[in-house]
N, C-alpha and C. Protein backbone atom coordinates (compact mmCIF):
# COMPACT_ATOMS: atom_id res chain seq x y z
N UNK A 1 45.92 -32.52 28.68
CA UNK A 1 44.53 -32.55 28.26
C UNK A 1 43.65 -32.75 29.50
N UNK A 2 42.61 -32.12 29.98
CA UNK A 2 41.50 -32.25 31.10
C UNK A 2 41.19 -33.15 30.60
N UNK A 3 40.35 -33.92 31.98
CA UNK A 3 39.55 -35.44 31.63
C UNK A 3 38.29 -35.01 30.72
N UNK A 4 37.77 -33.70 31.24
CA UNK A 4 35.95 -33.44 30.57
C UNK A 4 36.91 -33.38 28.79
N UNK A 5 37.79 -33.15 28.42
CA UNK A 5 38.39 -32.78 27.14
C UNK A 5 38.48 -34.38 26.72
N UNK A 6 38.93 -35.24 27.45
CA UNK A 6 38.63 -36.44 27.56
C UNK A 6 38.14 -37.63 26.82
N UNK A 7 37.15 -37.35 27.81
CA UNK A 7 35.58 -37.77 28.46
C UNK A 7 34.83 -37.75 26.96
N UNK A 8 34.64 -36.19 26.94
CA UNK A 8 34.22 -35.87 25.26
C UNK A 8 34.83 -36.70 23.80
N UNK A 9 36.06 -37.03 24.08
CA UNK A 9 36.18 -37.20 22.56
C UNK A 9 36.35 -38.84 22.88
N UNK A 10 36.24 -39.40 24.08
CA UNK A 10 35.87 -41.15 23.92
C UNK A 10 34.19 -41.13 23.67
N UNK A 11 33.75 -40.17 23.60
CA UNK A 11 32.00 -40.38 23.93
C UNK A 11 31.63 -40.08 22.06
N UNK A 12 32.10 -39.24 21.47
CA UNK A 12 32.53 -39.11 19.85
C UNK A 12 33.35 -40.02 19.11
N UNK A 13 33.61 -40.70 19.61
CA UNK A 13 34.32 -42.24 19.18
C UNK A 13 33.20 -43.34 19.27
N UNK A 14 33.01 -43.12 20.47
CA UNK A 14 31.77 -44.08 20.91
C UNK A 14 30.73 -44.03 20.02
N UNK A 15 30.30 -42.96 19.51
CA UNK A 15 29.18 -42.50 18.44
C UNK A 15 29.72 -42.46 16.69
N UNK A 16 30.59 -42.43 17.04
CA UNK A 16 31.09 -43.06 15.60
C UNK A 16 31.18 -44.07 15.13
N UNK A 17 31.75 -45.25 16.00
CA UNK A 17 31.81 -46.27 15.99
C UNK A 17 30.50 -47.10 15.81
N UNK A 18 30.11 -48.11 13.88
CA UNK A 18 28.64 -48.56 14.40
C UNK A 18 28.53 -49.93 15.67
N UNK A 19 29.12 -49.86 15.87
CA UNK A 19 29.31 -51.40 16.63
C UNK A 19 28.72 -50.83 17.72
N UNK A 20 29.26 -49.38 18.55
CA UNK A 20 28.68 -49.05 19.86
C UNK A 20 27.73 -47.87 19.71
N UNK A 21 27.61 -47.38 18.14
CA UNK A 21 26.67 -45.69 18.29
C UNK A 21 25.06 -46.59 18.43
N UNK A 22 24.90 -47.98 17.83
CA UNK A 22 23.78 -48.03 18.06
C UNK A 22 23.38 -48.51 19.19
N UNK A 23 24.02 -49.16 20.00
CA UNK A 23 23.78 -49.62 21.36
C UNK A 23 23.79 -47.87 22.42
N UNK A 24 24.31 -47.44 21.58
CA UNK A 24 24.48 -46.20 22.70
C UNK A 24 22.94 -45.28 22.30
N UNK A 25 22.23 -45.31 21.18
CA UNK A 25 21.26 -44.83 20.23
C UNK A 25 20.03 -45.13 20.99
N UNK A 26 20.09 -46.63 21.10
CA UNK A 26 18.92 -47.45 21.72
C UNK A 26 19.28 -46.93 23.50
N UNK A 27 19.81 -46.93 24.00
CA UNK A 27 19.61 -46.96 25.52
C UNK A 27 19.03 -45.66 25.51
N UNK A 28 19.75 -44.52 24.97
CA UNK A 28 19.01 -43.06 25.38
C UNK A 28 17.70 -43.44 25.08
N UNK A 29 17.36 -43.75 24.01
CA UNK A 29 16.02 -43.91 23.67
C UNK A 29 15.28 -44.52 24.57
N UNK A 30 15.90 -45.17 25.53
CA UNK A 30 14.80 -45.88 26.05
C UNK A 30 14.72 -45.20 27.14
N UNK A 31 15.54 -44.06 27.84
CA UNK A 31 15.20 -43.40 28.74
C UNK A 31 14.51 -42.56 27.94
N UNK A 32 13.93 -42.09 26.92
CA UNK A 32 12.73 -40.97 26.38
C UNK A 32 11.77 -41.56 26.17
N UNK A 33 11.71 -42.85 26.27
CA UNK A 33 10.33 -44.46 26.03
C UNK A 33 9.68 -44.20 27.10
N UNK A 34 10.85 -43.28 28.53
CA UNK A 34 9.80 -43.99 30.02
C UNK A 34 8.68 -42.75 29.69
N UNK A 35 8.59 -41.76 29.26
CA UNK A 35 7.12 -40.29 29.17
C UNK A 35 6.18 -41.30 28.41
N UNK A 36 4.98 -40.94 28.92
CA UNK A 36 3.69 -41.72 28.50
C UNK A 36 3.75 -40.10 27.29
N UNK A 37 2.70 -40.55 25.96
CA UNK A 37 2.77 -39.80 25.61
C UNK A 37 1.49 -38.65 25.82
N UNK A 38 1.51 -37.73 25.15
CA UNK A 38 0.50 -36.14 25.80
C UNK A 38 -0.97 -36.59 25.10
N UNK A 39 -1.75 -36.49 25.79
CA UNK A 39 -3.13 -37.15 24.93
C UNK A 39 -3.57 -35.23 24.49
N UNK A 40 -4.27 -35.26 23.36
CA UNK A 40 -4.26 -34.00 22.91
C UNK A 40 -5.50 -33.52 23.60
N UNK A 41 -5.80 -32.36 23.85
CA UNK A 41 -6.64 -31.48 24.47
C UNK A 41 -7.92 -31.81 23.91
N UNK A 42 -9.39 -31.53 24.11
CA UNK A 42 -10.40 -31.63 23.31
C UNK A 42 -10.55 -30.43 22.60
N UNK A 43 -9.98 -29.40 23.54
CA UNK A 43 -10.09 -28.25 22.50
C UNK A 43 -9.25 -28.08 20.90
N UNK A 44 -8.64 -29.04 21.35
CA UNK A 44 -7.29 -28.50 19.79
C UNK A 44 -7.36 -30.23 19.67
N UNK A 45 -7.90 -30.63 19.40
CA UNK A 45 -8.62 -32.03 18.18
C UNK A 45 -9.54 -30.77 17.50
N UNK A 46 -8.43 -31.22 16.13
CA UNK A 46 -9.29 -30.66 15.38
C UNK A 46 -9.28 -31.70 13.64
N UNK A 47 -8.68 -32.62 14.07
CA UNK A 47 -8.72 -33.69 12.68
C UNK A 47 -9.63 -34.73 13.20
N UNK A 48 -10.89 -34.90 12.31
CA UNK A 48 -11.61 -35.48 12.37
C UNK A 48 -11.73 -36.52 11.19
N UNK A 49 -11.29 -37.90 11.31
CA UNK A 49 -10.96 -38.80 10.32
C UNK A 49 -12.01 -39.42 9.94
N UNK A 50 -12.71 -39.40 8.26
CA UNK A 50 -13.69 -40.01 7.89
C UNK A 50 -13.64 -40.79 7.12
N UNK A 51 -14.19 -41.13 6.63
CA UNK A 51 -14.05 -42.91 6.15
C UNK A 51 -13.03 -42.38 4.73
N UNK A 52 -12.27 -43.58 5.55
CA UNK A 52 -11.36 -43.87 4.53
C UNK A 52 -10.66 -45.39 5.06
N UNK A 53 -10.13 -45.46 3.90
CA UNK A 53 -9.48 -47.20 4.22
C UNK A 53 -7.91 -47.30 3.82
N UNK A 54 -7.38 -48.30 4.72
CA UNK A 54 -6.01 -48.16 4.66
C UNK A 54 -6.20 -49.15 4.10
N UNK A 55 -5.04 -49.72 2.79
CA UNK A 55 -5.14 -51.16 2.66
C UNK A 55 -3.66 -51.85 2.71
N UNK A 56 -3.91 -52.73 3.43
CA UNK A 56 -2.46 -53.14 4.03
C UNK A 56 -2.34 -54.27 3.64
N UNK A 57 -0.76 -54.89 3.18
CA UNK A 57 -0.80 -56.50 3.13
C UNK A 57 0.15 -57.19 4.60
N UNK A 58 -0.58 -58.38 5.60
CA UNK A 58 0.47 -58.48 6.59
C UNK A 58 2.00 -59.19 6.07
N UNK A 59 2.47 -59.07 6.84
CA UNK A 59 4.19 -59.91 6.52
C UNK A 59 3.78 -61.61 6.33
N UNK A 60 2.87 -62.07 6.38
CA UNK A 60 2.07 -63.32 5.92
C UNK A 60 1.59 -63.16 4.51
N UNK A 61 1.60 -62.15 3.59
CA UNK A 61 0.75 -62.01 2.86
C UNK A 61 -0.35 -61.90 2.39
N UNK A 62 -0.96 -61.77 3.68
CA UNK A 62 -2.68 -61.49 3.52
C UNK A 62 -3.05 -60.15 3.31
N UNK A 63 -4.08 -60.04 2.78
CA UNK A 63 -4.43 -58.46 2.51
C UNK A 63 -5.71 -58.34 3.38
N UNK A 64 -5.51 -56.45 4.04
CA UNK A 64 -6.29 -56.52 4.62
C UNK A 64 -6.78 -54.95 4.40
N UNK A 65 -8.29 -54.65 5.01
CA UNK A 65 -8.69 -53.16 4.46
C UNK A 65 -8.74 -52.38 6.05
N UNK A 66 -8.14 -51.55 6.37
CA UNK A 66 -8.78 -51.12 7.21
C UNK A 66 -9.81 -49.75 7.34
N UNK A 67 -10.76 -49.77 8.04
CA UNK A 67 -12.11 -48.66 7.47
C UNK A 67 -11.58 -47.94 8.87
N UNK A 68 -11.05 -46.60 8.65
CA UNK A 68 -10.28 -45.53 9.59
C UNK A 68 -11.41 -44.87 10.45
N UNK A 69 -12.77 -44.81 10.37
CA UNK A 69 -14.23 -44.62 11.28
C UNK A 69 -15.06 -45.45 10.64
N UNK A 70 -14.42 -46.76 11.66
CA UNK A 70 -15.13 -47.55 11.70
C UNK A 70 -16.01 -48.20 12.86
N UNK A 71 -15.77 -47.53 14.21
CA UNK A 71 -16.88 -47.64 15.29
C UNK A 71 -15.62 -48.60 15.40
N UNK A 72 -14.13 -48.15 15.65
CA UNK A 72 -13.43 -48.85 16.65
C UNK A 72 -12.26 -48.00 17.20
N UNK A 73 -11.72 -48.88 18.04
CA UNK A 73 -10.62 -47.64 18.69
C UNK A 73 -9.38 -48.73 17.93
N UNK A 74 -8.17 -47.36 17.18
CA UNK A 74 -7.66 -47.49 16.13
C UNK A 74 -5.96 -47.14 16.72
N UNK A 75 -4.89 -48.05 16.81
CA UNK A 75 -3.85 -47.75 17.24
C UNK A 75 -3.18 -48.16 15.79
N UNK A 76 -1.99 -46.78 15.42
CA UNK A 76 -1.44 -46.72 13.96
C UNK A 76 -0.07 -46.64 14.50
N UNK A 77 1.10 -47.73 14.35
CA UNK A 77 2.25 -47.70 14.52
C UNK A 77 3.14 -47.18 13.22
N UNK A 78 4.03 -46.38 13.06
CA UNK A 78 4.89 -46.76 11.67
C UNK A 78 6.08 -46.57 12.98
N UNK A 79 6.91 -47.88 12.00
CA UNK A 79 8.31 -48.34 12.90
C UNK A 79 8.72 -48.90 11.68
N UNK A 80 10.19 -49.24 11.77
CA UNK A 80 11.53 -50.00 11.10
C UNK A 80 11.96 -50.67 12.22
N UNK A 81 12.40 -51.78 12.08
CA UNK A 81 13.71 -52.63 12.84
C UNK A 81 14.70 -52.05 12.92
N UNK A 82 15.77 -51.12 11.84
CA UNK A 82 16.82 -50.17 12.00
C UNK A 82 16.25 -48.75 13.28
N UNK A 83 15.65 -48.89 13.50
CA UNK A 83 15.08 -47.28 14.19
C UNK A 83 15.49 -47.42 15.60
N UNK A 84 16.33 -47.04 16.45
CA UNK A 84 16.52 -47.04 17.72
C UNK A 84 15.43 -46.45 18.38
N UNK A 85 14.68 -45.67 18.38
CA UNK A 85 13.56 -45.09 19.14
C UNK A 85 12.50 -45.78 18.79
N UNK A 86 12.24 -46.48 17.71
CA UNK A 86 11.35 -47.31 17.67
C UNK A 86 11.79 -48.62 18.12
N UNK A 87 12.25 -49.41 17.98
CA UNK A 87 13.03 -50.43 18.63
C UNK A 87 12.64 -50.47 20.49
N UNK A 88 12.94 -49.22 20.63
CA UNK A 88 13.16 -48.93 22.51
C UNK A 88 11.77 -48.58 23.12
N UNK A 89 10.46 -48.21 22.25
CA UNK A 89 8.96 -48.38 22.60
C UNK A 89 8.49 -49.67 22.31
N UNK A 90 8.46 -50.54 21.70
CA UNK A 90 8.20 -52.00 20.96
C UNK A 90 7.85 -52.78 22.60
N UNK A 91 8.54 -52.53 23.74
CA UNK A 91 8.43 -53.72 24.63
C UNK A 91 7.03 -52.97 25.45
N UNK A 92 6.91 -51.64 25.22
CA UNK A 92 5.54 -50.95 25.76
C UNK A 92 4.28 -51.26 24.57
N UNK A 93 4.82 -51.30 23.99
CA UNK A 93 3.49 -51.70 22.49
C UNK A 93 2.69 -53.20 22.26
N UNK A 94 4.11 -53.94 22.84
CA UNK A 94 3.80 -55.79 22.77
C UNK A 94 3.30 -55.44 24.37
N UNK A 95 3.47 -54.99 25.46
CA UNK A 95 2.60 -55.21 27.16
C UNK A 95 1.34 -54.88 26.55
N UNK A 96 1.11 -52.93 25.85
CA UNK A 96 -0.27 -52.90 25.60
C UNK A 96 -1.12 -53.56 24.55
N UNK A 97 -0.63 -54.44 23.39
CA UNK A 97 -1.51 -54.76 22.78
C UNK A 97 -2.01 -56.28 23.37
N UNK A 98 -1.20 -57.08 24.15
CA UNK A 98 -1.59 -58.00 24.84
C UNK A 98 -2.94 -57.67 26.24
N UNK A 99 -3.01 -56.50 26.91
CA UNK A 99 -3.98 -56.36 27.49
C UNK A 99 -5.27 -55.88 26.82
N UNK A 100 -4.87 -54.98 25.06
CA UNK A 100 -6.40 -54.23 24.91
C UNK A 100 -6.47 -54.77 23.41
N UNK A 101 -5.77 -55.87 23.12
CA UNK A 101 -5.80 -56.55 21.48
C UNK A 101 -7.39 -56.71 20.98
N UNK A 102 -8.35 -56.94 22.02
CA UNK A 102 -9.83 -57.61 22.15
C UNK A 102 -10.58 -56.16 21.53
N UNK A 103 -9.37 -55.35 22.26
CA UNK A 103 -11.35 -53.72 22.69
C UNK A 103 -10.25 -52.84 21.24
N UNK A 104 -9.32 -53.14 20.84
CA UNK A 104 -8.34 -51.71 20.15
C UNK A 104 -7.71 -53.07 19.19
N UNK A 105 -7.72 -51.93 18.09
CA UNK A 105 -7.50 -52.43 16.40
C UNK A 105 -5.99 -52.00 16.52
N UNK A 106 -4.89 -53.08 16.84
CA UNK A 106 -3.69 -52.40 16.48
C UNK A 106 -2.84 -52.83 15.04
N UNK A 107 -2.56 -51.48 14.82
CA UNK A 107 -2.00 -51.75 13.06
C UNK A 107 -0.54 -51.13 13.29
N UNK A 108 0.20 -51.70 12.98
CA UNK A 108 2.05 -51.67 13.10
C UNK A 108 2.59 -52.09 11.56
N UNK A 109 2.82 -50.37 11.12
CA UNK A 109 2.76 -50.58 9.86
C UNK A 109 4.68 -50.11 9.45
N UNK A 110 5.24 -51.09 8.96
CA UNK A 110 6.52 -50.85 8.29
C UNK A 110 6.74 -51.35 6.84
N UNK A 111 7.95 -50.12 6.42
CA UNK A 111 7.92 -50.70 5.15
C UNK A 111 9.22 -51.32 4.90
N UNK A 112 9.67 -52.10 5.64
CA UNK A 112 11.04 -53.09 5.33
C UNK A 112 10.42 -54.26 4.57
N UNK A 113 11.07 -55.32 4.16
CA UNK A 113 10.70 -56.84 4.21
C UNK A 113 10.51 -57.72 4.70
N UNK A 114 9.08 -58.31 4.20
CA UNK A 114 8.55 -59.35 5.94
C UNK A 114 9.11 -60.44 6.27
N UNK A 115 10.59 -60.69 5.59
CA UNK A 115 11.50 -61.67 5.91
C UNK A 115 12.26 -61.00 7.39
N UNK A 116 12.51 -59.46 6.76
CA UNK A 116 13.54 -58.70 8.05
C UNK A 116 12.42 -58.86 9.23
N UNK A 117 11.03 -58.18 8.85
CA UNK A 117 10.27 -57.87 10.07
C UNK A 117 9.93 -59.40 10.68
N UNK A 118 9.52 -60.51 9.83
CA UNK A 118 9.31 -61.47 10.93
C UNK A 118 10.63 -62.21 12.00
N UNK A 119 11.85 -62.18 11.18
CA UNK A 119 13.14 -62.02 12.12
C UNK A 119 13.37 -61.26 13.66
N UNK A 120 12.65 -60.03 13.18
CA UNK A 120 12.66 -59.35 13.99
C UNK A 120 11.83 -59.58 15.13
N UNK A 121 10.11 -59.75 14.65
CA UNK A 121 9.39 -60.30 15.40
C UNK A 121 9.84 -61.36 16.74
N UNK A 122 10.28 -62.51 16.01
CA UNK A 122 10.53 -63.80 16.21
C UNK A 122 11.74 -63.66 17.63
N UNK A 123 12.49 -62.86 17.21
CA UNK A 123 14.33 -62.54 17.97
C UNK A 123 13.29 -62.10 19.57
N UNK A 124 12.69 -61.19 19.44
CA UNK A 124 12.13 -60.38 20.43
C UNK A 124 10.66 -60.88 21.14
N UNK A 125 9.89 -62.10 20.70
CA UNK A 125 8.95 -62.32 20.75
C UNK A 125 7.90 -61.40 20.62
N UNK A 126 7.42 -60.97 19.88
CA UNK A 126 6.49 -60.00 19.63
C UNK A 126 5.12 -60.83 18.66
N UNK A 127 3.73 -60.34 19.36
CA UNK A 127 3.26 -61.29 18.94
C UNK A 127 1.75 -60.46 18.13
N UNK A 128 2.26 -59.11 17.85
CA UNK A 128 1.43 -58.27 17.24
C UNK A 128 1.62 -58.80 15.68
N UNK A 129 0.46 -58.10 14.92
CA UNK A 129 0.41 -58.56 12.99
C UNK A 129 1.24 -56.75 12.69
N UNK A 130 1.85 -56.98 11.58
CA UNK A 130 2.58 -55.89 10.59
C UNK A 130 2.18 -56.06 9.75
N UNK A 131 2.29 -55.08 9.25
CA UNK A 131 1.83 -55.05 7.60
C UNK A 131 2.74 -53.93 6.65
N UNK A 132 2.65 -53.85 5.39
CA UNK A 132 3.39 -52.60 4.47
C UNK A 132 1.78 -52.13 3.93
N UNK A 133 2.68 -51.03 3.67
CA UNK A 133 1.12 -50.10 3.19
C UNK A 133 0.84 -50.88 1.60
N UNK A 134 -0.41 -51.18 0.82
CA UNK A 134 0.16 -51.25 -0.59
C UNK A 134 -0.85 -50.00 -1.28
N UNK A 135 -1.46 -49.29 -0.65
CA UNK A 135 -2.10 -48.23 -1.17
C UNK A 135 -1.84 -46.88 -1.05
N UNK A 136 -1.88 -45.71 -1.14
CA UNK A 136 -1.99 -44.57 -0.72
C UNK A 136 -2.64 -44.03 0.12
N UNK A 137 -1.86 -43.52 1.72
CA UNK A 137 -1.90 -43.30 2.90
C UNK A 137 -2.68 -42.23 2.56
N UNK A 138 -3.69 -41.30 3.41
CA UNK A 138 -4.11 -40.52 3.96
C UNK A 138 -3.38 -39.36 4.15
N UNK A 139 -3.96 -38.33 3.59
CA UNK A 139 -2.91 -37.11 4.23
C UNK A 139 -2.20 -37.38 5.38
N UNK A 140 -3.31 -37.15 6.45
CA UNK A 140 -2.96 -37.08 8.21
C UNK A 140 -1.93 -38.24 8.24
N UNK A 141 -2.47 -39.22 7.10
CA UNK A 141 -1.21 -40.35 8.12
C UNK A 141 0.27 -40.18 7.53
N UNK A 142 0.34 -39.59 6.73
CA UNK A 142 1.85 -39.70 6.15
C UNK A 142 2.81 -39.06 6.87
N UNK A 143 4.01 -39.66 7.22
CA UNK A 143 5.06 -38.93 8.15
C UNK A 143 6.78 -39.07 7.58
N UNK A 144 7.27 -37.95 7.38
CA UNK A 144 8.44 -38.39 7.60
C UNK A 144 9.77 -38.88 9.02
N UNK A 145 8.63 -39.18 9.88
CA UNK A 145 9.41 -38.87 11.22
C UNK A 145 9.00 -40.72 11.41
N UNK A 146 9.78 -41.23 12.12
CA UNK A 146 9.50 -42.88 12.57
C UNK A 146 10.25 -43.28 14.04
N UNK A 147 9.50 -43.25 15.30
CA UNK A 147 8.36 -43.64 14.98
C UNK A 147 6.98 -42.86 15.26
N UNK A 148 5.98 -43.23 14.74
CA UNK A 148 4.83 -42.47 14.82
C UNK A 148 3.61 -43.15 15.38
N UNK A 149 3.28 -43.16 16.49
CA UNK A 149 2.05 -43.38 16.72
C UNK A 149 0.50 -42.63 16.83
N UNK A 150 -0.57 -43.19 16.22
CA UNK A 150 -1.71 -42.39 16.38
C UNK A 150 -2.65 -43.57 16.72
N UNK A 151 -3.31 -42.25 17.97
CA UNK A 151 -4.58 -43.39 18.25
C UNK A 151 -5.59 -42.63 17.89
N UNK A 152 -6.83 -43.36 17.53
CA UNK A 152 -7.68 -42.89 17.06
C UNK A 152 -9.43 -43.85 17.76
N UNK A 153 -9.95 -42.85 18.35
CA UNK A 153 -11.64 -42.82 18.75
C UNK A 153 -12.09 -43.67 17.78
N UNK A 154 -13.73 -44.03 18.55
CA UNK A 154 -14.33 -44.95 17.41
C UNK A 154 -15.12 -43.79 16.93
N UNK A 155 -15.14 -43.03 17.36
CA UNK A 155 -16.03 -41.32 16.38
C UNK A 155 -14.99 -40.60 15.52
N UNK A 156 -13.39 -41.26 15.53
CA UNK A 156 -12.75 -40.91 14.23
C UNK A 156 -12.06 -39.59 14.51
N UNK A 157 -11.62 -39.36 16.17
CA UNK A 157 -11.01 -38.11 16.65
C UNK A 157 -10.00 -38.97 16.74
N UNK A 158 -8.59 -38.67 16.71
CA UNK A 158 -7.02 -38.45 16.86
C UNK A 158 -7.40 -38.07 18.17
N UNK A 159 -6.67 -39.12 19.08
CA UNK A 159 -6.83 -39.08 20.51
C UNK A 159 -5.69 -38.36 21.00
N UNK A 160 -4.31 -39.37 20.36
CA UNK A 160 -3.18 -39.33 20.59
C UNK A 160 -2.10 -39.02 19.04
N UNK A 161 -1.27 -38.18 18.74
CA UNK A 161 -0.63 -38.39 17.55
C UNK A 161 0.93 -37.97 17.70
N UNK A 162 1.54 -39.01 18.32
CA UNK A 162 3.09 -38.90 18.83
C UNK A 162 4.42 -39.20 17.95
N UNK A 163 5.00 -38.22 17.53
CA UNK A 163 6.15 -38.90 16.96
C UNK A 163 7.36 -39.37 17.82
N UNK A 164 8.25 -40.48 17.81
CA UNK A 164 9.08 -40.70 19.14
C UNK A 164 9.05 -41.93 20.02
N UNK A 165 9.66 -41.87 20.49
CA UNK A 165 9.51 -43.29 21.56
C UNK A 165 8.77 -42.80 22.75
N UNK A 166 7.92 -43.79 23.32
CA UNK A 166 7.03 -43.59 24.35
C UNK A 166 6.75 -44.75 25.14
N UNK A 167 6.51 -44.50 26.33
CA UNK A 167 5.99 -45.47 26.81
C UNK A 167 4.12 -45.71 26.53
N UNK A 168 3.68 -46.44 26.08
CA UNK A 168 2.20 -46.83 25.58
C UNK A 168 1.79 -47.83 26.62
N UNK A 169 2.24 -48.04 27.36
CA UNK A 169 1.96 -49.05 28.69
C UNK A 169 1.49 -48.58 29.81
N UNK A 170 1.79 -46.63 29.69
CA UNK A 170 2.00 -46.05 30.81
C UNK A 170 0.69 -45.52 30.98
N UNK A 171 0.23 -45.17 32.23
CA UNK A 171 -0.67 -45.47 33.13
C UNK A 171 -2.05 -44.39 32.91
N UNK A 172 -0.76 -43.07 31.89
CA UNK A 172 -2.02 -42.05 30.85
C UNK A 172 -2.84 -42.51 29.91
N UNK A 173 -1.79 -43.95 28.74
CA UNK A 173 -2.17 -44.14 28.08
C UNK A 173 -3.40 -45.34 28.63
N UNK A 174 -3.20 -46.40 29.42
CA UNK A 174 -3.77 -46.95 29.97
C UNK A 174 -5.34 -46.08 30.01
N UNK A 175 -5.28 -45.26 30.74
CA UNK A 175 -6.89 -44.59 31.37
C UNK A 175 -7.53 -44.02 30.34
N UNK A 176 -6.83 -43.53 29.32
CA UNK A 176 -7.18 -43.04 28.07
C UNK A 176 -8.04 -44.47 27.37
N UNK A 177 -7.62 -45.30 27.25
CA UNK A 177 -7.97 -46.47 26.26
C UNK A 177 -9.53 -46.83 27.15
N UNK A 178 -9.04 -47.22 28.77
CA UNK A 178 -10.16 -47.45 29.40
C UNK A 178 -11.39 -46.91 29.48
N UNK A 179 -11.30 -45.37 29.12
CA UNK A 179 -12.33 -44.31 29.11
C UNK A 179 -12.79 -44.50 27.84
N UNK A 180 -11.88 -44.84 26.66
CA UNK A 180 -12.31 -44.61 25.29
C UNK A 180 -13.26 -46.38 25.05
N UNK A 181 -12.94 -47.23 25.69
CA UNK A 181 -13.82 -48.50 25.45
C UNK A 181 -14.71 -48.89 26.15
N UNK A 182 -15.21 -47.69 27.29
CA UNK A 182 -16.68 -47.63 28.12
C UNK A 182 -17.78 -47.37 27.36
């Protein structure tokens, strides 16, 4: 048997196995975390979000409304704790919401249980609010893909709308936010 003949079928073991497919799941991912993500063109924004309200309850149980053009700049997470690509952006999401928590509305929305998510929180120190949806999402926002981030203008343009792991720390997204809270 060649080693590459090998090589291959310990690396298909490896991915079979759950003990190591998810440790092996999360690292790739986090080499596709390091791309800042593509801020969309002005020419091709073409979803323009008008009032509408998300209504969310946090993993505290508080209920909360959010008004989607509301004269703020609007960061929309959907993530799971099971999600390796979401999991492997989380340490770029907790750097940026600690520098722009003041000027940007961040909403990190999952639908597990806020027993799992504050576990989760807690394990990792993460010191952002979650919430589950309890209303009916918005066309634009509904996804079957996780994870999904959208940022959104205080004039209610989709700045950014990424499915995937990303880095949100990184230095595009950075100048983007800075330009958008002048």
């Amino acid at each position: 048997m060649k080693w590459q003949n090998f090589m291959f079928l310990v690396i298909v073991l490896l991915l079979i196995l759950p003990q190591t497919r998810y440790f092996i799941q999360l690292n790739v991912h986090k080499v596709f975390a390091k791309f800042s993500p593509s801020i969309i063109d002005k020419k091709k924004r073409n979803v323009i979000v008008d009032e509408q309200t998300l209504h969310l309850k946090s993993i505290k149980g508080e209920f909360f409304d959010l008004k989607l053009k509301s004269n703020k700049i609007i960061l929309i997470n959907f993530w799971a704790t099971w999600c390796p690509p979401c999991v492997a952006e989380m340490p770029s999401l907790q750097k940026l919401h600690e520098n722009y928590k003041h000027e940007v509305e961040f909403v990190f929305i999952s639908g597990e249980k806020p027993s799992i998510i504050q576990a989760f929180l807690s394990k990792h120190k993460y010191a952002f609010e979650v919430y589950n949806n309890v209303g009916q999402l918005p066309d634009f926002l509904v996804t079957k893909s996780i994870p999904r981030t959208i940022l959104i203008d205080k004039t209610g343009e989709i700045i950014i709308d990424k499915i995937g792991a990303a880095d949100w720390n990184g230095e595009a997204v950075r100048h983007t936010l800075d330009n958008l809270i002048k």
